[in-house]
PDB file of N, CA and C in Angstrom:
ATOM      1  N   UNK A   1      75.790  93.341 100.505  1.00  0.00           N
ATOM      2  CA  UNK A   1      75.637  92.786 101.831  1.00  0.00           C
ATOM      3  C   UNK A   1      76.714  91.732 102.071  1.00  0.00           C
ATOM      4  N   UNK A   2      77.018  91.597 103.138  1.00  0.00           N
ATOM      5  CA  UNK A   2      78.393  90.265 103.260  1.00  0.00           C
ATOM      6  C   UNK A   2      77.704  89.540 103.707  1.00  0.00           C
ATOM      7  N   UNK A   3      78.580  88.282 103.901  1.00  0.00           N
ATOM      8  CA  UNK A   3      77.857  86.992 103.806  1.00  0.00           C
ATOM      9  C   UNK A   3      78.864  86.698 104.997  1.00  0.00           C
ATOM     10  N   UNK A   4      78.472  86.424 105.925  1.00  0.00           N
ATOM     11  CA  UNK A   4      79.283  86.424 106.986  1.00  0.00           C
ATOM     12  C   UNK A   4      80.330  84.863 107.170  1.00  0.00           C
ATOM     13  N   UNK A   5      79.507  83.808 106.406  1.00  0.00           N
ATOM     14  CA  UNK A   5      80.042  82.526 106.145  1.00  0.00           C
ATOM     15  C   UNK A   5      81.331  82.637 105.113  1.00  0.00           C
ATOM     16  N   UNK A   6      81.487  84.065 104.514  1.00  0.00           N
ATOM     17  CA  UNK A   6      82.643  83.557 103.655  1.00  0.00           C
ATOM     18  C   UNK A   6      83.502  84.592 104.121  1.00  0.00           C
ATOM     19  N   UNK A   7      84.739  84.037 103.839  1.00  0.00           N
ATOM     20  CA  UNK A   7      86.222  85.122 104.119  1.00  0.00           C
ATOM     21  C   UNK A   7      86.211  86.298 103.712  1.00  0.00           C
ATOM     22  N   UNK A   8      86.561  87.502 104.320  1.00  0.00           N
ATOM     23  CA  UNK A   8      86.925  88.625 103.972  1.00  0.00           C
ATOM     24  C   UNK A   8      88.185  88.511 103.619  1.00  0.00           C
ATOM     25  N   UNK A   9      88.933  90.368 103.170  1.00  0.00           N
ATOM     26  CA  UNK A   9      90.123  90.668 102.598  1.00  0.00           C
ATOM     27  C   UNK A   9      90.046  91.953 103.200  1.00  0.00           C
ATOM     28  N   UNK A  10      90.856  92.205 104.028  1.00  0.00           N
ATOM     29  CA  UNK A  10      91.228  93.698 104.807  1.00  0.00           C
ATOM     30  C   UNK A  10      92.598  94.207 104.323  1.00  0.00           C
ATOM     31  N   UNK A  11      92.338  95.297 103.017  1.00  0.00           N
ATOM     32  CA  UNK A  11      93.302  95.481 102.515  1.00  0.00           C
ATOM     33  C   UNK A  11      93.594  97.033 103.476  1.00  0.00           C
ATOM     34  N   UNK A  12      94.616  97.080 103.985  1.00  0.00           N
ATOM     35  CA  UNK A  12      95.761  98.273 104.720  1.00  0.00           C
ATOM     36  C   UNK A  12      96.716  99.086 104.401  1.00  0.00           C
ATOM     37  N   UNK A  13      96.674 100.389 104.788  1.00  0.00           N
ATOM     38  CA  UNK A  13      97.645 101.051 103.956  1.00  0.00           C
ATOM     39  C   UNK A  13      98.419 102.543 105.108  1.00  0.00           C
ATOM     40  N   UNK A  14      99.498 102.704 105.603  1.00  0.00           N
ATOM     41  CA  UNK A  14      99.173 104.046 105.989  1.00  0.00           C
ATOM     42  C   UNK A  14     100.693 104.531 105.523  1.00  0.00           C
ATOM     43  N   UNK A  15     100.504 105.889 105.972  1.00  0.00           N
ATOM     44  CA  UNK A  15     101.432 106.872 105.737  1.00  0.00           C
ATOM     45  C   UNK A  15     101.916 108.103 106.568  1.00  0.00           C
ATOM     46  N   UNK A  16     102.460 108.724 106.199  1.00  0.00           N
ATOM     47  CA  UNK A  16     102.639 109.949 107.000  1.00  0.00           C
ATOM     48  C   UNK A  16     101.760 110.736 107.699  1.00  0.00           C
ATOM     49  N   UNK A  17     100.770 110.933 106.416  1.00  0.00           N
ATOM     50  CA  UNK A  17      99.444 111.744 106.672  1.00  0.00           C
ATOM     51  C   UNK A  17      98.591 111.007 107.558  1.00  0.00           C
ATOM     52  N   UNK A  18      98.432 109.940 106.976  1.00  0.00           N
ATOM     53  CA  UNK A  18      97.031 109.003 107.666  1.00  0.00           C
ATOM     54  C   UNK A  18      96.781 107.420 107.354  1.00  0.00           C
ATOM     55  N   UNK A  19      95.789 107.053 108.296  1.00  0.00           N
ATOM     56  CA  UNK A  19      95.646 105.532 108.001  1.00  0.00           C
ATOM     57  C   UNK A  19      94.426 105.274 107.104  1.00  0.00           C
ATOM     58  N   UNK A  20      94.076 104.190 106.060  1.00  0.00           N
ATOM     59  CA  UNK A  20      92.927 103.676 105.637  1.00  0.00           C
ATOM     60  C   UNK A  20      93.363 101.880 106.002  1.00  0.00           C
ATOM     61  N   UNK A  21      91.973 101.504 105.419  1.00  0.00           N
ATOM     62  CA  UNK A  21      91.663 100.205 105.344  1.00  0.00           C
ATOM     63  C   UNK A  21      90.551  99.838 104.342  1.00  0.00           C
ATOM     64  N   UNK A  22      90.228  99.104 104.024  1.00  0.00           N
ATOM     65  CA  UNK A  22      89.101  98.678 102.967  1.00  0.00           C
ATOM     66  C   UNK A  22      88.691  97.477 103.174  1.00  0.00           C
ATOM     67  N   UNK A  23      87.674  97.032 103.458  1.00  0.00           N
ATOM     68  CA  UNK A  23      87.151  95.774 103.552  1.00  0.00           C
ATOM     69  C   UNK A  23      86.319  94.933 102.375  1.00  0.00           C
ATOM     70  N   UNK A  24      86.698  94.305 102.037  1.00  0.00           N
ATOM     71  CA  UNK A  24      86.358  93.530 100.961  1.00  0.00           C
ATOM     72  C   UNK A  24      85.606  92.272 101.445  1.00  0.00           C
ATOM     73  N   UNK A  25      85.119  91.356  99.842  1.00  0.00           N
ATOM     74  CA  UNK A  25      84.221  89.881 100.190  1.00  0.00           C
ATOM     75  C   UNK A  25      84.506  89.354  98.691  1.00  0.00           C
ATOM     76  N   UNK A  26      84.983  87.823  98.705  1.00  0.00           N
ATOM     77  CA  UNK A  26      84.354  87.699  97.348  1.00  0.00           C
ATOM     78  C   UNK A  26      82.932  87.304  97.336  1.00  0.00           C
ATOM     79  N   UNK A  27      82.575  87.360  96.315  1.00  0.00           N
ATOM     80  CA  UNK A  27      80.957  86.264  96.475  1.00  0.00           C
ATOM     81  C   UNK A  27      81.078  85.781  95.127  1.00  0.00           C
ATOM     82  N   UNK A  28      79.776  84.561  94.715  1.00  0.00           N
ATOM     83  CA  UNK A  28      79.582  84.018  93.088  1.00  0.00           C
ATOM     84  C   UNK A  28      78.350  85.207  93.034  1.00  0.00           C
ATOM     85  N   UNK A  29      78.778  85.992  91.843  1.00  0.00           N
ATOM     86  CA  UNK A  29      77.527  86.220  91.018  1.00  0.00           C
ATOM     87  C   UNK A  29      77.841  86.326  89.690  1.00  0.00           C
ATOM     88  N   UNK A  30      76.135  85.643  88.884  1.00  0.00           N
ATOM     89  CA  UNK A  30      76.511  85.326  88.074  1.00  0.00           C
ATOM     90  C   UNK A  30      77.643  83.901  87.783  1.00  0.00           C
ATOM     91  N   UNK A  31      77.592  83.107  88.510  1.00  0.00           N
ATOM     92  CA  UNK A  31      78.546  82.031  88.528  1.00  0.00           C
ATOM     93  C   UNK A  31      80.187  82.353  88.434  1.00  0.00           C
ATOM     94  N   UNK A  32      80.300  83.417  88.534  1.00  0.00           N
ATOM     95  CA  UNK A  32      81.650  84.150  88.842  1.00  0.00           C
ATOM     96  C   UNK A  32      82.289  84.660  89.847  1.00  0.00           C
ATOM     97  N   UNK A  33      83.206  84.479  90.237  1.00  0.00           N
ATOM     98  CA  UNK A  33      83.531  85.014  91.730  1.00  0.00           C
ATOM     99  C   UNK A  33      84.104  86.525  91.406  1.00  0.00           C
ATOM    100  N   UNK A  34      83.491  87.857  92.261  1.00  0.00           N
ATOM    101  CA  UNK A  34      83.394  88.785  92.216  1.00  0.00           C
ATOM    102  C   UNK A  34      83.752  89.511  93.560  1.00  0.00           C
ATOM    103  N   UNK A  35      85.194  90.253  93.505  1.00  0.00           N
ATOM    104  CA  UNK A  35      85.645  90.811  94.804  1.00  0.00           C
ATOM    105  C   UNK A  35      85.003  92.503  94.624  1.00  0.00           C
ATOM    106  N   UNK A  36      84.086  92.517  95.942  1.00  0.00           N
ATOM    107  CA  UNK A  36      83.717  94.136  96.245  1.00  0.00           C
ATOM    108  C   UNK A  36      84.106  94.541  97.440  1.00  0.00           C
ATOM    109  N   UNK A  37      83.697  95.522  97.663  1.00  0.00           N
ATOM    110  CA  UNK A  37      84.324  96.206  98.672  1.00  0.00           C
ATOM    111  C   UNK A  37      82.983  96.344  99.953  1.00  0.00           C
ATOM    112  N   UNK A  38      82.847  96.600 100.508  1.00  0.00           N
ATOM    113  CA  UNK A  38      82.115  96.323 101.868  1.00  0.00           C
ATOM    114  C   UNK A  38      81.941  97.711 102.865  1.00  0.00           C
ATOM    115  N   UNK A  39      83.262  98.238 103.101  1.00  0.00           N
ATOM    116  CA  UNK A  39      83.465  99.622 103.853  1.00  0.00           C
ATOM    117  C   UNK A  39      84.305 100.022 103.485  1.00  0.00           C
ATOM    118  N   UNK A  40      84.772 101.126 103.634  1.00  0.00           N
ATOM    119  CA  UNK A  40      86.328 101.960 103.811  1.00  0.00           C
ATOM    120  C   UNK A  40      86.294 102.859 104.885  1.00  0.00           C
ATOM    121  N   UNK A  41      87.353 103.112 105.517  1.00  0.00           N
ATOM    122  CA  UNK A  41      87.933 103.654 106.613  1.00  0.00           C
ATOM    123  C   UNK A  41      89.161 104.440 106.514  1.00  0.00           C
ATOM    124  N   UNK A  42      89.083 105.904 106.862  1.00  0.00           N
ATOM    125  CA  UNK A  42      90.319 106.390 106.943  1.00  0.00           C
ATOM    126  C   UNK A  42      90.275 107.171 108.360  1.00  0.00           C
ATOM    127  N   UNK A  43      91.395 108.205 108.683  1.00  0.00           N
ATOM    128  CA  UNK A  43      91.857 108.987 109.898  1.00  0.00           C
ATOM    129  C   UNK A  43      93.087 109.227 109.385  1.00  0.00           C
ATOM    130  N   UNK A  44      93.249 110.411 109.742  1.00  0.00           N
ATOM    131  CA  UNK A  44      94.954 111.278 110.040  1.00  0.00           C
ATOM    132  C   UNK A  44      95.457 110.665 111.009  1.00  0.00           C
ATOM    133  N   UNK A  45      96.670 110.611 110.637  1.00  0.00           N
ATOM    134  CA  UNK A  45      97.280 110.305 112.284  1.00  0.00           C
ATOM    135  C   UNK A  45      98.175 111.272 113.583  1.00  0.00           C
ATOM    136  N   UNK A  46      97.835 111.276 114.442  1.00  0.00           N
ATOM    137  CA  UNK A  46      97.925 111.628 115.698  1.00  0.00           C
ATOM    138  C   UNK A  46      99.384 112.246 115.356  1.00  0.00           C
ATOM    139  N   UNK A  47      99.833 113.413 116.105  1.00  0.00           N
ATOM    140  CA  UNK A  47     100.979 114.068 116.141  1.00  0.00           C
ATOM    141  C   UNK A  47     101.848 113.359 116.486  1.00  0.00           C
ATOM    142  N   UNK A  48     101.399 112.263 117.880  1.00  0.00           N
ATOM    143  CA  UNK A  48     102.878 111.687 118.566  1.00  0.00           C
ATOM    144  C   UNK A  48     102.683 110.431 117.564  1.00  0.00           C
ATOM    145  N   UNK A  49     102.040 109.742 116.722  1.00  0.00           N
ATOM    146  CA  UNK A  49     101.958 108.883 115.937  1.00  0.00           C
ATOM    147  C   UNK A  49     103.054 109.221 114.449  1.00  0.00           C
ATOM    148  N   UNK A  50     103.394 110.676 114.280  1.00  0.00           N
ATOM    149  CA  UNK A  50     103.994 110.655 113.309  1.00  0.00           C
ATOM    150  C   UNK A  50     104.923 110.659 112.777  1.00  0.00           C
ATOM    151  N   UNK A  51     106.050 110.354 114.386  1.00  0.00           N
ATOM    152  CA  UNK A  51     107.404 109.649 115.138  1.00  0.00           C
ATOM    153  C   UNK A  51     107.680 108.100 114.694  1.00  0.00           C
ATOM    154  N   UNK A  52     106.597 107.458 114.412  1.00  0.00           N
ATOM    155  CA  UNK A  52     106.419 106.350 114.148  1.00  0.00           C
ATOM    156  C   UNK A  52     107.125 105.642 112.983  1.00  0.00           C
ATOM    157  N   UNK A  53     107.874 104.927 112.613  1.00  0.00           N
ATOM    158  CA  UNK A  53     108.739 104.295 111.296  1.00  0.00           C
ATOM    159  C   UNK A  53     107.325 103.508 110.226  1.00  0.00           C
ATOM    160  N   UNK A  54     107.829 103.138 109.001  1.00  0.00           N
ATOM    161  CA  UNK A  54     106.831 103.089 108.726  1.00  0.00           C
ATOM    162  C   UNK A  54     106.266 101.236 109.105  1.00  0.00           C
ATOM    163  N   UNK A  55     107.160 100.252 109.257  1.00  0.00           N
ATOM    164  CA  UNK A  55     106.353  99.154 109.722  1.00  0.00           C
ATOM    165  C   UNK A  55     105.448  99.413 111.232  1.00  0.00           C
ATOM    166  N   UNK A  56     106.067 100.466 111.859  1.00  0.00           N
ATOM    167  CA  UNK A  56     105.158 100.110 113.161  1.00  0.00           C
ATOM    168  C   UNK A  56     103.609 101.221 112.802  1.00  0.00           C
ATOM    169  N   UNK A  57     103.771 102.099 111.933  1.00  0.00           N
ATOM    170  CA  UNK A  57     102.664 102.759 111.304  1.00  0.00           C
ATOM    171  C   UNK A  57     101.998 101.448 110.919  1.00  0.00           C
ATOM    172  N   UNK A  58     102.525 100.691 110.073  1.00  0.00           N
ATOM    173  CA  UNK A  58     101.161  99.815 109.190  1.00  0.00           C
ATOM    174  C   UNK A  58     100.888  98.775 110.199  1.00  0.00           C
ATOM    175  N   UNK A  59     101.798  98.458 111.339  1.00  0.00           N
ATOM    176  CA  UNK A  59     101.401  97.773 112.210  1.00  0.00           C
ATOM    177  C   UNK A  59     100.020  98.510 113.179  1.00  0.00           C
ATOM    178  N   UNK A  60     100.153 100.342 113.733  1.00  0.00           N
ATOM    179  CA  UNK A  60      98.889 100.955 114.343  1.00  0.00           C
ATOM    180  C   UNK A  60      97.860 100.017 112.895  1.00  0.00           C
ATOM    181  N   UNK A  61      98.229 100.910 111.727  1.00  0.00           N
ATOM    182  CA  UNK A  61      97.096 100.266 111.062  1.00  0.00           C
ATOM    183  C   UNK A  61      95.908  99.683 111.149  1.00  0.00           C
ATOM    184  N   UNK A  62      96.717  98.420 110.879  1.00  0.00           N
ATOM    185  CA  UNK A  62      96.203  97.101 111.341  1.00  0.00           C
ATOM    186  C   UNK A  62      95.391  97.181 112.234  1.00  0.00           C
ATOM    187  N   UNK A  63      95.862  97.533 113.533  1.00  0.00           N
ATOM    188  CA  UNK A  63      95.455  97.213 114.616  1.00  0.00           C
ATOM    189  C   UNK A  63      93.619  98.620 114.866  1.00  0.00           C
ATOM    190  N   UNK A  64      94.358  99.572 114.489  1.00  0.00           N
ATOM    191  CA  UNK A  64      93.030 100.336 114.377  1.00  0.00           C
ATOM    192  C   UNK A  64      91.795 100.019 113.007  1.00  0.00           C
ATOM    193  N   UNK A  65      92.292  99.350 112.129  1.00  0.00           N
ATOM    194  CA  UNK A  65      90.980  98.943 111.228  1.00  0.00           C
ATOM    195  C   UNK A  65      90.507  97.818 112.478  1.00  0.00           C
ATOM    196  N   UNK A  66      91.220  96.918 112.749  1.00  0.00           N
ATOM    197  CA  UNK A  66      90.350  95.450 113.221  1.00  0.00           C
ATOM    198  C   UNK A  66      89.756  96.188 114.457  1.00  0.00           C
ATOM    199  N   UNK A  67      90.166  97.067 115.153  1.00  0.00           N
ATOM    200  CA  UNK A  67      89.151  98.293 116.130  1.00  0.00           C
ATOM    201  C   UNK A  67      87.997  97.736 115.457  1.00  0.00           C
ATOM    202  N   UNK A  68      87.798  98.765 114.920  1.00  0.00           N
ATOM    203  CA  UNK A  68      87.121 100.032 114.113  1.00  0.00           C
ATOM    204  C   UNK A  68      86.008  99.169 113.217  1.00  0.00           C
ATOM    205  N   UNK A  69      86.225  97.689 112.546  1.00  0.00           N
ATOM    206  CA  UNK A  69      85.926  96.469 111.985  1.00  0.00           C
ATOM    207  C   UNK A  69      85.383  95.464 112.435  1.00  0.00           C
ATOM    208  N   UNK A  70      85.546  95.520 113.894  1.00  0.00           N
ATOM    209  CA  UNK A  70      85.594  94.725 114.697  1.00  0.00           C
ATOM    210  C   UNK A  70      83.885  93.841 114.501  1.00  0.00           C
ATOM    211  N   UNK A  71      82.952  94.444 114.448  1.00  0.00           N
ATOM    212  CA  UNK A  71      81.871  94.058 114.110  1.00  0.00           C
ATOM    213  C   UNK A  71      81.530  92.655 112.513  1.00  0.00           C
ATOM    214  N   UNK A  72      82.127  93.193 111.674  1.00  0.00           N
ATOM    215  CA  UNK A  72      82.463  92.260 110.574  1.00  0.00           C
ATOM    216  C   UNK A  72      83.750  91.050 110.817  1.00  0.00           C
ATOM    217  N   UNK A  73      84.466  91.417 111.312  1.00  0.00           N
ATOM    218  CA  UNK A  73      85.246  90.539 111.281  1.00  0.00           C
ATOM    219  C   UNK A  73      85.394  89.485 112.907  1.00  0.00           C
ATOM    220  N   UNK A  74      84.859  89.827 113.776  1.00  0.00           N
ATOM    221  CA  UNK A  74      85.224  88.855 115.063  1.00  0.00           C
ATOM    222  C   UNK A  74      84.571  87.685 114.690  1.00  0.00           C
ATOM    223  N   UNK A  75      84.835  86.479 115.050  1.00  0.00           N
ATOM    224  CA  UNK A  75      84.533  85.044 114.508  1.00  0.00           C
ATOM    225  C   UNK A  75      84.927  84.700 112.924  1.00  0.00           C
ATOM    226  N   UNK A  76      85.304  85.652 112.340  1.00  0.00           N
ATOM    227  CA  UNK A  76      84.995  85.395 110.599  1.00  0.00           C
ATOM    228  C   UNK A  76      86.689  84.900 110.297  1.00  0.00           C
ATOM    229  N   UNK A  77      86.823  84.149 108.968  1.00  0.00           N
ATOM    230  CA  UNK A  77      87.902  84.163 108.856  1.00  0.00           C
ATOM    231  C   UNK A  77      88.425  85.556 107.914  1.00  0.00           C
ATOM    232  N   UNK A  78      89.315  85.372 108.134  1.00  0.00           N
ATOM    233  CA  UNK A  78      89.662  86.973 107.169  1.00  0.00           C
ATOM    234  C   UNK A  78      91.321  87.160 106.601  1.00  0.00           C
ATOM    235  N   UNK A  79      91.758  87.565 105.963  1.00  0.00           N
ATOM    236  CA  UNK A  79      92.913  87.830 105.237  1.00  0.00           C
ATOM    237  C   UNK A  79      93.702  88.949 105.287  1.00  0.00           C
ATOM    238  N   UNK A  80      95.059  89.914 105.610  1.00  0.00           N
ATOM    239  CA  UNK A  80      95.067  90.765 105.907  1.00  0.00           C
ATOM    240  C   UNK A  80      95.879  90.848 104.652  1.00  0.00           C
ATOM    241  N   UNK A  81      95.786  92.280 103.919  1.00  0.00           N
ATOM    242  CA  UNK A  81      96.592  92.268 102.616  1.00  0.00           C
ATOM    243  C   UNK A  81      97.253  93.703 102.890  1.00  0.00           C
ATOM    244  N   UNK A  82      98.891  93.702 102.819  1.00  0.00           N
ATOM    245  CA  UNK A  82      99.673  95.368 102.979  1.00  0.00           C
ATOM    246  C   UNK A  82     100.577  94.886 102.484  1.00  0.00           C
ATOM    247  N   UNK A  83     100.986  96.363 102.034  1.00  0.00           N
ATOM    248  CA  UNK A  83     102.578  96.450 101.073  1.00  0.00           C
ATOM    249  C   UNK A  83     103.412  96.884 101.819  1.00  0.00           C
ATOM    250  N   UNK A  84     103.618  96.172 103.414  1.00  0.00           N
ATOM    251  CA  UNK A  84     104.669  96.080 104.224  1.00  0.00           C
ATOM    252  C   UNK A  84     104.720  94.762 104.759  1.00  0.00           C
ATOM    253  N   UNK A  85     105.647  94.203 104.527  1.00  0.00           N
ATOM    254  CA  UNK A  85     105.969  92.155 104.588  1.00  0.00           C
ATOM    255  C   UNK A  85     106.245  92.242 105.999  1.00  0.00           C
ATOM    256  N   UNK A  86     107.093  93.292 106.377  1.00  0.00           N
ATOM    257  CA  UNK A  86     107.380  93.196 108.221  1.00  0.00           C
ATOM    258  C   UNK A  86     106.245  93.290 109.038  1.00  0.00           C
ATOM    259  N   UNK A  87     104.874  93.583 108.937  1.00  0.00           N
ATOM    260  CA  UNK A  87     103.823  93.161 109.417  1.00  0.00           C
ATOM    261  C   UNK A  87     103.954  92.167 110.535  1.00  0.00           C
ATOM    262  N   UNK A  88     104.169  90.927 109.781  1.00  0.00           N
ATOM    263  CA  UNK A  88     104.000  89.754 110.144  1.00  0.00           C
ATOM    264  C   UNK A  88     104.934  89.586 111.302  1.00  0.00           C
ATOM    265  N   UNK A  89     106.479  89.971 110.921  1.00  0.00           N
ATOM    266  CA  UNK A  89     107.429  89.846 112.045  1.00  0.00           C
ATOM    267  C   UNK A  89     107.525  90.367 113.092  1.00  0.00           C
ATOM    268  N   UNK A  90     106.776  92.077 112.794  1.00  0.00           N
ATOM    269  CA  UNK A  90     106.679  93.030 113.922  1.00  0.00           C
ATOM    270  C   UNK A  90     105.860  92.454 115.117  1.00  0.00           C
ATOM    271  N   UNK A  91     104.688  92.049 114.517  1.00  0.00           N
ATOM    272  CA  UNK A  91     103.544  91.107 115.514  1.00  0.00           C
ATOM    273  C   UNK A  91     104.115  89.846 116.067  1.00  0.00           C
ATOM    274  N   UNK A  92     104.944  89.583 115.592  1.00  0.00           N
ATOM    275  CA  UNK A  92     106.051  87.995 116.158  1.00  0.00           C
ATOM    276  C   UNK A  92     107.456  87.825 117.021  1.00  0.00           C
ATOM    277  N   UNK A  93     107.593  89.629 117.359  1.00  0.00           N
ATOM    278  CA  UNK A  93     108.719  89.901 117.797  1.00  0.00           C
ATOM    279  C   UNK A  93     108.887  89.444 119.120  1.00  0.00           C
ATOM    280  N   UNK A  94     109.899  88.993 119.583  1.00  0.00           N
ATOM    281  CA  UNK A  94     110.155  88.394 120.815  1.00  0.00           C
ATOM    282  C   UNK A  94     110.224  89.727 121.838  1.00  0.00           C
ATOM    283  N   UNK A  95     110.642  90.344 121.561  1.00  0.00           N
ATOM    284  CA  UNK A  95     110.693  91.307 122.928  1.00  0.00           C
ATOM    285  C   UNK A  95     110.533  92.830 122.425  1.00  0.00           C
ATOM    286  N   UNK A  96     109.275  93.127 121.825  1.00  0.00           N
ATOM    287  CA  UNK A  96     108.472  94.623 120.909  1.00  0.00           C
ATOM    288  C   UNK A  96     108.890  95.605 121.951  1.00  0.00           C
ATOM    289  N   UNK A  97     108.273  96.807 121.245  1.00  0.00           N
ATOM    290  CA  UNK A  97     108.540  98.088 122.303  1.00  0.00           C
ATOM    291  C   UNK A  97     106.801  98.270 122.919  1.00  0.00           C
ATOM    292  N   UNK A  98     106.754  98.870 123.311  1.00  0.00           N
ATOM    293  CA  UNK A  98     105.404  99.100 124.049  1.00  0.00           C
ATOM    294  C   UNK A  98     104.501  99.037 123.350  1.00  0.00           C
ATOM    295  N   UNK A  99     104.296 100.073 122.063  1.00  0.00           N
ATOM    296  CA  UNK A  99     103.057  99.892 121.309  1.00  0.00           C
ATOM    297  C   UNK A  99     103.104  98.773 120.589  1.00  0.00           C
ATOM    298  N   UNK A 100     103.812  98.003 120.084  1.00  0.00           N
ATOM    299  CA  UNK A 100     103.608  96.619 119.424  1.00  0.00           C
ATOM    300  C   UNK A 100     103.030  95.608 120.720  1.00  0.00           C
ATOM    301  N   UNK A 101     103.850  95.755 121.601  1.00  0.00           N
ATOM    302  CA  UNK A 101     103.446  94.685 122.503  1.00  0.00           C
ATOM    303  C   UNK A 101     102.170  94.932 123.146  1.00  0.00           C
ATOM    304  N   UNK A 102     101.659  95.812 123.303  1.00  0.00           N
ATOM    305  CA  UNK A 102      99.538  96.330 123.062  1.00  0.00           C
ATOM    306  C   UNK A 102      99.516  95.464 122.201  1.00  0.00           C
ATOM    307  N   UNK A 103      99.627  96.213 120.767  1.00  0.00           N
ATOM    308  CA  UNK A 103      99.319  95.290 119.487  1.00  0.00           C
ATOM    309  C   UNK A 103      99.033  94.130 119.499  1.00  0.00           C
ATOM    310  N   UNK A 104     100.411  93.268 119.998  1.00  0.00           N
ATOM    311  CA  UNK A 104     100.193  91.846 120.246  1.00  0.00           C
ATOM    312  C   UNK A 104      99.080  91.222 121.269  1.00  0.00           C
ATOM    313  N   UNK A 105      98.917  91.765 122.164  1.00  0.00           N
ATOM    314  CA  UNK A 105      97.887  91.712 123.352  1.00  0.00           C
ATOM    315  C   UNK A 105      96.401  91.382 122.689  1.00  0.00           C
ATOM    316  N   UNK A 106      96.641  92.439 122.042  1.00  0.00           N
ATOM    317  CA  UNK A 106      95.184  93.145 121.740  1.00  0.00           C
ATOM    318  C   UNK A 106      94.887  92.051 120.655  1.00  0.00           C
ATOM    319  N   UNK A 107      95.453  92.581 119.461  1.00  0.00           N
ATOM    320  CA  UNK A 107      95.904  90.796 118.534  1.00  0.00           C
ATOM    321  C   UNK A 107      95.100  89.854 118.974  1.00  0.00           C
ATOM    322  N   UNK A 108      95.729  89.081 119.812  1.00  0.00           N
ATOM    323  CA  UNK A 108      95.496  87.623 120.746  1.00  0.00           C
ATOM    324  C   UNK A 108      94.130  87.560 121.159  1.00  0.00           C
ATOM    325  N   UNK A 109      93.275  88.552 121.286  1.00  0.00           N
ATOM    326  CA  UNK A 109      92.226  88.466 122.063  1.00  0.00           C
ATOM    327  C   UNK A 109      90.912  88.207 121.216  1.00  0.00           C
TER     328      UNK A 109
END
């Protein structure tokens, strides 16, 4: 069960084929802090999605777990963990292409 008072870890991943996500928690048990997992989430991705490079893929990602998540994570603090570092910049870009700049929108809200 999560504990809604403590931080999650939304680990992200996609690819050619398709997107996942995994939602994680630590908690103490046993006086030990113990990371589990919570949900997982996957989907193929969309034909015109597979035009896509791969930061703006892990950027849909993103943006379709916290969809899809949206229930666990709105108000909570949370952590986003991917093995793409441009993440961060893509979402920070001064002047994105259309689907990032959704992203960012959507993001913000």
């Amino acid at each position: 069960m999560p504990d809604f008072k403590l931080p999650f870890k939304l680990y992200i991943d996609a690819s050619g084929d398709g997107l996942g996500a995994s939602l994680h928690q630590v908690q103490i048990i046993n006086d030990k802090p113990v990371e589990g997992p919570i949900c997982f989430i996957s989907r193929q991705i969309k034909p015109t999605e597979a035009r896509y490079g791969a930061s703006p893929m892990e950027c849909l990602c993103l943006f379709w777990a916290l969809e899809k998540l949206n229930y666990f994570l709105e108000g909570c603090v949370f952590e986003v963990i991917t093995d793409c570092t441009s993440v961060k910049s893509l979402l920070n870009m001064k002047t994105p292409n259309r689907h990032i700049l959704r992203w960012q929108i959507a993001m913000k809200e």
